[in-house]
N, C-alpha and C. Protein backbone atom coordinates (compact mmCIF):
# COMPACT_ATOMS: atom_id res chain seq x y z
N UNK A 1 7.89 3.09 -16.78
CA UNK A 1 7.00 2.00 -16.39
C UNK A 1 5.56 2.50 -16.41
N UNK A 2 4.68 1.79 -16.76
CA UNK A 2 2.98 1.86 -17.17
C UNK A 2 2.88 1.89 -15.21
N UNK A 3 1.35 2.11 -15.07
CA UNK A 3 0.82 1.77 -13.97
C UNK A 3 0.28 0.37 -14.02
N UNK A 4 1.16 0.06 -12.32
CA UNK A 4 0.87 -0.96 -12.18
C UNK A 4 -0.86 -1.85 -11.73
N UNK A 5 -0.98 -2.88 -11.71
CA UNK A 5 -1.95 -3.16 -11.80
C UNK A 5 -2.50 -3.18 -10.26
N UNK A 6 -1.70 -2.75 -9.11
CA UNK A 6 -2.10 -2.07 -8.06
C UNK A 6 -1.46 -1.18 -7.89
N UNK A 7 -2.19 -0.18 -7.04
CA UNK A 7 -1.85 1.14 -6.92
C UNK A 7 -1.92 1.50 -5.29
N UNK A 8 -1.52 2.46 -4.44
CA UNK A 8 -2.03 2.90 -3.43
C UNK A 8 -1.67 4.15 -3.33
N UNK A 9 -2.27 4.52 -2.39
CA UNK A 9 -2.41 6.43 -1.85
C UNK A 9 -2.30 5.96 -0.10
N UNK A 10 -1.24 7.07 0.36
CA UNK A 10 -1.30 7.10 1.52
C UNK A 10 -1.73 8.76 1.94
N UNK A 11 -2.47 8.87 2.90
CA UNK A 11 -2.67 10.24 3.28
C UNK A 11 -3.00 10.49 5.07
N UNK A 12 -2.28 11.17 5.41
CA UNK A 12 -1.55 11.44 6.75
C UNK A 12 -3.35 12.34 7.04
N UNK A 13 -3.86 11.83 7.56
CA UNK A 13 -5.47 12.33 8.02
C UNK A 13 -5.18 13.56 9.06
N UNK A 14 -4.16 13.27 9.98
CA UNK A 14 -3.70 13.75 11.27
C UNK A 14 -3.17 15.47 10.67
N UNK A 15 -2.46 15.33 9.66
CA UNK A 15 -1.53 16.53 9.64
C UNK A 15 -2.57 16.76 7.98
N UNK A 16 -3.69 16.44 7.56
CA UNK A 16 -4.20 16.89 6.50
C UNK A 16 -3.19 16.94 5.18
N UNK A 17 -2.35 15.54 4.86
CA UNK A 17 -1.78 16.18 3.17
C UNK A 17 -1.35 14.55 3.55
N UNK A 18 -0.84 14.44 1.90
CA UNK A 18 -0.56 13.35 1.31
C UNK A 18 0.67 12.45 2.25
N UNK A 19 1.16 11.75 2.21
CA UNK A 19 1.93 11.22 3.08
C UNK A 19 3.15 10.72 2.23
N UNK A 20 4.56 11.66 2.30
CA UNK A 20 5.53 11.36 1.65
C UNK A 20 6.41 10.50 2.13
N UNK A 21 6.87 9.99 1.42
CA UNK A 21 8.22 8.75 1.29
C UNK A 21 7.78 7.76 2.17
N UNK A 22 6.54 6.85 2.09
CA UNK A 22 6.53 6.33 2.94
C UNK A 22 6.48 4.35 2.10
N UNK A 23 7.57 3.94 2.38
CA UNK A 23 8.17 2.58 2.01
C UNK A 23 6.88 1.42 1.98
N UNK A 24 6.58 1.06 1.02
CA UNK A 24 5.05 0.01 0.70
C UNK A 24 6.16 -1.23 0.05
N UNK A 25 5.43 -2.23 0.52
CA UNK A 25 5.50 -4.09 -0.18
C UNK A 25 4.64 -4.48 -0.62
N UNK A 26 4.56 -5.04 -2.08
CA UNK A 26 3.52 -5.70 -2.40
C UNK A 26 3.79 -7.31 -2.85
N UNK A 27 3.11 -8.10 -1.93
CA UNK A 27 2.98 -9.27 -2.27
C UNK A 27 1.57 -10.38 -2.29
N UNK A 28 1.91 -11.78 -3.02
CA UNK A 28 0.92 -12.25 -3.14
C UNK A 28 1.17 -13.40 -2.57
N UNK A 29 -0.15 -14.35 -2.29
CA UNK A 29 0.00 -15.98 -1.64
C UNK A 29 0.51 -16.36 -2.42
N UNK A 30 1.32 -17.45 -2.44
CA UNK A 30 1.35 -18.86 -3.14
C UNK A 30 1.14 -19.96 -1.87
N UNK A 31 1.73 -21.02 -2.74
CA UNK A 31 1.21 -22.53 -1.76
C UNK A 31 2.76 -22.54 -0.65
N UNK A 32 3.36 -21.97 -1.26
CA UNK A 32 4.94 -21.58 -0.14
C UNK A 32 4.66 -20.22 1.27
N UNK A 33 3.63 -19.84 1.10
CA UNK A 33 4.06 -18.71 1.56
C UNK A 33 4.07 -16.77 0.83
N UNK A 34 4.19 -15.90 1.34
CA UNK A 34 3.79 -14.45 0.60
C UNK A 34 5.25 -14.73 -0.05
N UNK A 35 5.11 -13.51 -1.39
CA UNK A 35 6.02 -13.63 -2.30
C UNK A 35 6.06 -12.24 -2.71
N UNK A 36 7.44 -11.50 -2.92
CA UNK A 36 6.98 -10.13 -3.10
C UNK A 36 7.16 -9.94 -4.59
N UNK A 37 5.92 -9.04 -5.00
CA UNK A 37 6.22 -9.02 -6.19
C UNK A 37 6.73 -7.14 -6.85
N UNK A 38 7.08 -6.45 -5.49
CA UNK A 38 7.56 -5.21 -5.83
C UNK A 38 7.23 -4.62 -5.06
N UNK A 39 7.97 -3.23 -4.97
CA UNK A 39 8.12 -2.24 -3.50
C UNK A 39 8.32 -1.02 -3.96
N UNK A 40 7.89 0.22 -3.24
CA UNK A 40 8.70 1.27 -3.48
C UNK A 40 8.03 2.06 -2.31
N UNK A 41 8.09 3.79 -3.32
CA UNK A 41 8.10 4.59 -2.02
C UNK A 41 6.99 5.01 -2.07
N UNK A 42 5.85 6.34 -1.25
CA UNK A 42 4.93 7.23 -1.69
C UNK A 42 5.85 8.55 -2.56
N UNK A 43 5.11 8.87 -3.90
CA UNK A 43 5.88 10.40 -4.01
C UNK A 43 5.24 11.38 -3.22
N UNK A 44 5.74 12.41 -3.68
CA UNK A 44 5.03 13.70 -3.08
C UNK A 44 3.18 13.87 -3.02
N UNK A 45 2.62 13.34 -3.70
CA UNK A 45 0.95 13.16 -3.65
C UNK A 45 0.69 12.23 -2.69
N UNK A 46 1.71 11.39 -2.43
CA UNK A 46 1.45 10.34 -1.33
C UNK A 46 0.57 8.89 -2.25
N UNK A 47 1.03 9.10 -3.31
CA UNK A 47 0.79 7.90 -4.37
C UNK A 47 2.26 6.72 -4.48
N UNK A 48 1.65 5.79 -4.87
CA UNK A 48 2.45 4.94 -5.23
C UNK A 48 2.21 3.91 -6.53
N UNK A 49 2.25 4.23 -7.84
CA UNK A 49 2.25 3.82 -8.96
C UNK A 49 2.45 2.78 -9.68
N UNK A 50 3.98 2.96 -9.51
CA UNK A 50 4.70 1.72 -9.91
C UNK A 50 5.49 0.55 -9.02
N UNK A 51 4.26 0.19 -8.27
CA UNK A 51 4.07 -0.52 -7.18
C UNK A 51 5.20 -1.99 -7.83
N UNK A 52 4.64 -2.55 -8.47
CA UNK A 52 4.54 -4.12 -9.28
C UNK A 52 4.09 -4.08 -10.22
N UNK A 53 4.02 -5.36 -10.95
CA UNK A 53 3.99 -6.03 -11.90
C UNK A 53 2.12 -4.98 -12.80
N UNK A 54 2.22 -4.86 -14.29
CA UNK A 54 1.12 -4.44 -14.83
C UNK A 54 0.05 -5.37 -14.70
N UNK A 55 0.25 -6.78 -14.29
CA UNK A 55 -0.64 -7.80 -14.12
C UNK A 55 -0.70 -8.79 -13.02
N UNK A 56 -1.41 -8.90 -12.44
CA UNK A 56 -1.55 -9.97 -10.99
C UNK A 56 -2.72 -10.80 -11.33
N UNK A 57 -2.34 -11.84 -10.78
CA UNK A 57 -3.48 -13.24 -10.84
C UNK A 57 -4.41 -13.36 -10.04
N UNK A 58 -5.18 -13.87 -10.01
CA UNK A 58 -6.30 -13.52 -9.12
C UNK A 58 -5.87 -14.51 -7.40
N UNK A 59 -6.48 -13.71 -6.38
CA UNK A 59 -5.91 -14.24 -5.47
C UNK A 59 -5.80 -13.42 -4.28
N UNK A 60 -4.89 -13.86 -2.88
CA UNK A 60 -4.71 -12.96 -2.08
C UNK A 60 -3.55 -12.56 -2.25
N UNK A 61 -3.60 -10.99 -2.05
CA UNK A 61 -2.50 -10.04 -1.95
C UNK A 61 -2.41 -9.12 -0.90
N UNK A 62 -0.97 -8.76 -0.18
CA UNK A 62 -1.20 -7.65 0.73
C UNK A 62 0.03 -6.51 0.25
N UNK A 63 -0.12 -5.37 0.97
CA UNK A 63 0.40 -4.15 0.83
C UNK A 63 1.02 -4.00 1.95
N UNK A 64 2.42 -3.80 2.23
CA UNK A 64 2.79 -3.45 3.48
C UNK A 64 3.23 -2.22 3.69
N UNK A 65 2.88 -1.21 4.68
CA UNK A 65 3.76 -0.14 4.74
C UNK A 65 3.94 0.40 5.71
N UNK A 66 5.33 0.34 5.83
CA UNK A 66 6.83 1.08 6.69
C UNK A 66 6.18 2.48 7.80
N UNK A 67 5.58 2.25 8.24
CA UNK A 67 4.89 3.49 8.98
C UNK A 67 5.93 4.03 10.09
N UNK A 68 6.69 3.31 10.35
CA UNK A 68 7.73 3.63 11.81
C UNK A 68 8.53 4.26 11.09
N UNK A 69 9.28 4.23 9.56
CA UNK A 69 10.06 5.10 9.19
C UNK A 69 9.56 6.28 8.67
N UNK A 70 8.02 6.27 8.35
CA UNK A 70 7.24 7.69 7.97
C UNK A 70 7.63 8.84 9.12
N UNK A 71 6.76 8.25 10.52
CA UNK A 71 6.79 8.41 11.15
C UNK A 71 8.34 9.21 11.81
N UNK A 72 9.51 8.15 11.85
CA UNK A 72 10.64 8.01 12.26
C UNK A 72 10.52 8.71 14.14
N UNK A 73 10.33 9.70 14.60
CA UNK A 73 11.05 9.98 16.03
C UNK A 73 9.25 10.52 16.65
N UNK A 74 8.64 11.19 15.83
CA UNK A 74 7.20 11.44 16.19
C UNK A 74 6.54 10.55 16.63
N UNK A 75 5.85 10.19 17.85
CA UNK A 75 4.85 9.39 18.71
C UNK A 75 3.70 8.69 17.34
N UNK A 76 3.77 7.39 17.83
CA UNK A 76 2.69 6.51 16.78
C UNK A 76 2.80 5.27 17.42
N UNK A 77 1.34 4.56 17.07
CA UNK A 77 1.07 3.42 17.50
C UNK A 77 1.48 2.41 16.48
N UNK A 78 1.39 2.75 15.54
CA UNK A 78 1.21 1.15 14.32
C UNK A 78 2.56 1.31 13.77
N UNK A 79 3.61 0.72 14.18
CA UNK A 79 5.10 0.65 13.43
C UNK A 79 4.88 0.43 11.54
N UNK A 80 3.63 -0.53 11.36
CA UNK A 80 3.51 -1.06 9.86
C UNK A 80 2.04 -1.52 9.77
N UNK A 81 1.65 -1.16 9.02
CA UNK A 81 0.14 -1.56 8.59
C UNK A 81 0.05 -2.57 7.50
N UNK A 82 -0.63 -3.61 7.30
CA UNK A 82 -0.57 -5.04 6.57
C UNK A 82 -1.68 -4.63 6.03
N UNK A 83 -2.42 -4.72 4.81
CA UNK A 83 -3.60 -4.78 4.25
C UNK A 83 -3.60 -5.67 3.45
N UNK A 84 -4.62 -6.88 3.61
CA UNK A 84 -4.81 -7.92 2.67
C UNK A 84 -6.03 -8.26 2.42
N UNK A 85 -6.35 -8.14 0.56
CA UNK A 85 -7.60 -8.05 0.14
C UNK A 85 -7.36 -9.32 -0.99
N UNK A 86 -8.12 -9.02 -2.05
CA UNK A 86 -8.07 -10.52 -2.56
C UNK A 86 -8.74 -10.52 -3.97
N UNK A 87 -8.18 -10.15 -4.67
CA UNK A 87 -8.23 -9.93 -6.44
C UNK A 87 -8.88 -11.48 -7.21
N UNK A 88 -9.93 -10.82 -7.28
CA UNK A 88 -11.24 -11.68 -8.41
C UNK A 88 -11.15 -11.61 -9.45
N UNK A 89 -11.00 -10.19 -9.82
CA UNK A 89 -11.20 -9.98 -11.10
C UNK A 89 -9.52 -9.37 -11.89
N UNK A 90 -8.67 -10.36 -12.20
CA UNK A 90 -7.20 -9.57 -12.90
C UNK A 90 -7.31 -8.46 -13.76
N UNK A 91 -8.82 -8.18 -14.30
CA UNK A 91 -8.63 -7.55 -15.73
C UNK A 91 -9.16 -6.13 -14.80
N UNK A 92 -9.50 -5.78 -13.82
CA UNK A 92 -10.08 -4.58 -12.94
C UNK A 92 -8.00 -4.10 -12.67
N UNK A 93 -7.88 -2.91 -12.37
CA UNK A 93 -7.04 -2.43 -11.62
C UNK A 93 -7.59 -2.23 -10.47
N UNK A 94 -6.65 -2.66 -9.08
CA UNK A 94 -7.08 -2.84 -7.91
C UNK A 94 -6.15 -0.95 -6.90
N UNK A 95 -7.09 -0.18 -6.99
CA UNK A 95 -6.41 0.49 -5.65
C UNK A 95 -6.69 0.87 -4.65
N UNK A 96 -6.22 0.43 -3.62
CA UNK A 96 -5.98 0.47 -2.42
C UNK A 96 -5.37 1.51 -1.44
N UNK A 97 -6.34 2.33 -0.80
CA UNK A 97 -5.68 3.49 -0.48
C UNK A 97 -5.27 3.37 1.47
N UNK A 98 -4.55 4.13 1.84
CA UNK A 98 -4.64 4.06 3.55
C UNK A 98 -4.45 5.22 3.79
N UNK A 99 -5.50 5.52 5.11
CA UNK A 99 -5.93 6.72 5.38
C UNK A 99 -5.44 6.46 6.78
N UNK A 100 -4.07 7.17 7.33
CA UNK A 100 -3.37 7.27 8.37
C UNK A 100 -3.00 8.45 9.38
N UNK A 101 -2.96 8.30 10.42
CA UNK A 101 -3.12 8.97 11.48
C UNK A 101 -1.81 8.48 12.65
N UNK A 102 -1.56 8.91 13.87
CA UNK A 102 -0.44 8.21 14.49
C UNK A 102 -1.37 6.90 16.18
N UNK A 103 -2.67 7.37 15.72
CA UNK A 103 -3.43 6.46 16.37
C UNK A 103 -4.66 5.69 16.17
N UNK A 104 -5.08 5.74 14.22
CA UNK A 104 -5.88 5.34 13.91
C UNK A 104 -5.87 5.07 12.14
N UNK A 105 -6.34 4.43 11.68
CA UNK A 105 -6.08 3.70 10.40
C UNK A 105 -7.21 2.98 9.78
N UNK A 106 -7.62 3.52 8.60
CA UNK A 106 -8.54 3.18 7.81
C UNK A 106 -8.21 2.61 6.05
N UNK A 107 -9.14 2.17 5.27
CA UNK A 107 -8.68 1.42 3.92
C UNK A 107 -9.95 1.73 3.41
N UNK A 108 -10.02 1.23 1.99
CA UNK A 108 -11.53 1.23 1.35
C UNK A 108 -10.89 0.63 -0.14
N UNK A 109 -11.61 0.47 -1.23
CA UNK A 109 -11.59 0.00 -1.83
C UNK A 109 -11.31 0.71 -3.25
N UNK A 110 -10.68 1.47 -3.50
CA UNK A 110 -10.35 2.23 -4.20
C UNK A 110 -10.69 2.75 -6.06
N UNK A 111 -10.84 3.64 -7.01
CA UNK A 111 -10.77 3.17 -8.15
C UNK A 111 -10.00 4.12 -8.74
């Protein structure tokens, strides 16, 4: 599979390195409701590639990710972090990174 037309990076700020296996959703609005359009894991860089689809429509989309199973038995506040941003431009690749900690959480706008 090509890279998808979103991407994300997770990176564990707290313990300094990439943040492995950690379970992401990606979906978009429609007039029903979010719709997923693909999921997977972080690899070992704490990337996630082949998120979804090579192409998304312009619109709102969010990223969900599984932080309570990153985490699993280690002390943390945020069970799952939701990030929803909102694609203007389809022909840009959108990535989206999260910069995680077990009591604090940041995003930016990625390229």
């Amino acid at each position: 599979m090509t890279r998808s037309a979103i991407t994300t990076h997770v990176l564990d700020t707290a313990e300094g390195r990439p943040a492995r296996d950690v379970p992401v959703r990606l979906e978009v609005r429609t007039p029903e409701g979010w719709r997923e359009l693909g999921s997977g894991r972080t690899d070992a860089d704490g990337r996630c590639t082949a998120l979804g689809p090579e192409r998304v429509a312009a619109g709102d989309h969010r990223l969900t990710f599984d932080t309570a199973a990153y985490y699993g038995d280690r002390d943390h506040f945020f069970p799952e972090v939701t990030i929803t941003f909102t694609v203007t431009d389809p022909q840009q690749h959108h990535h989206v990174p999260l910069l995680l900690s077990p009591f604090a959480i940041s995003t930016y706008r990625g390229s």
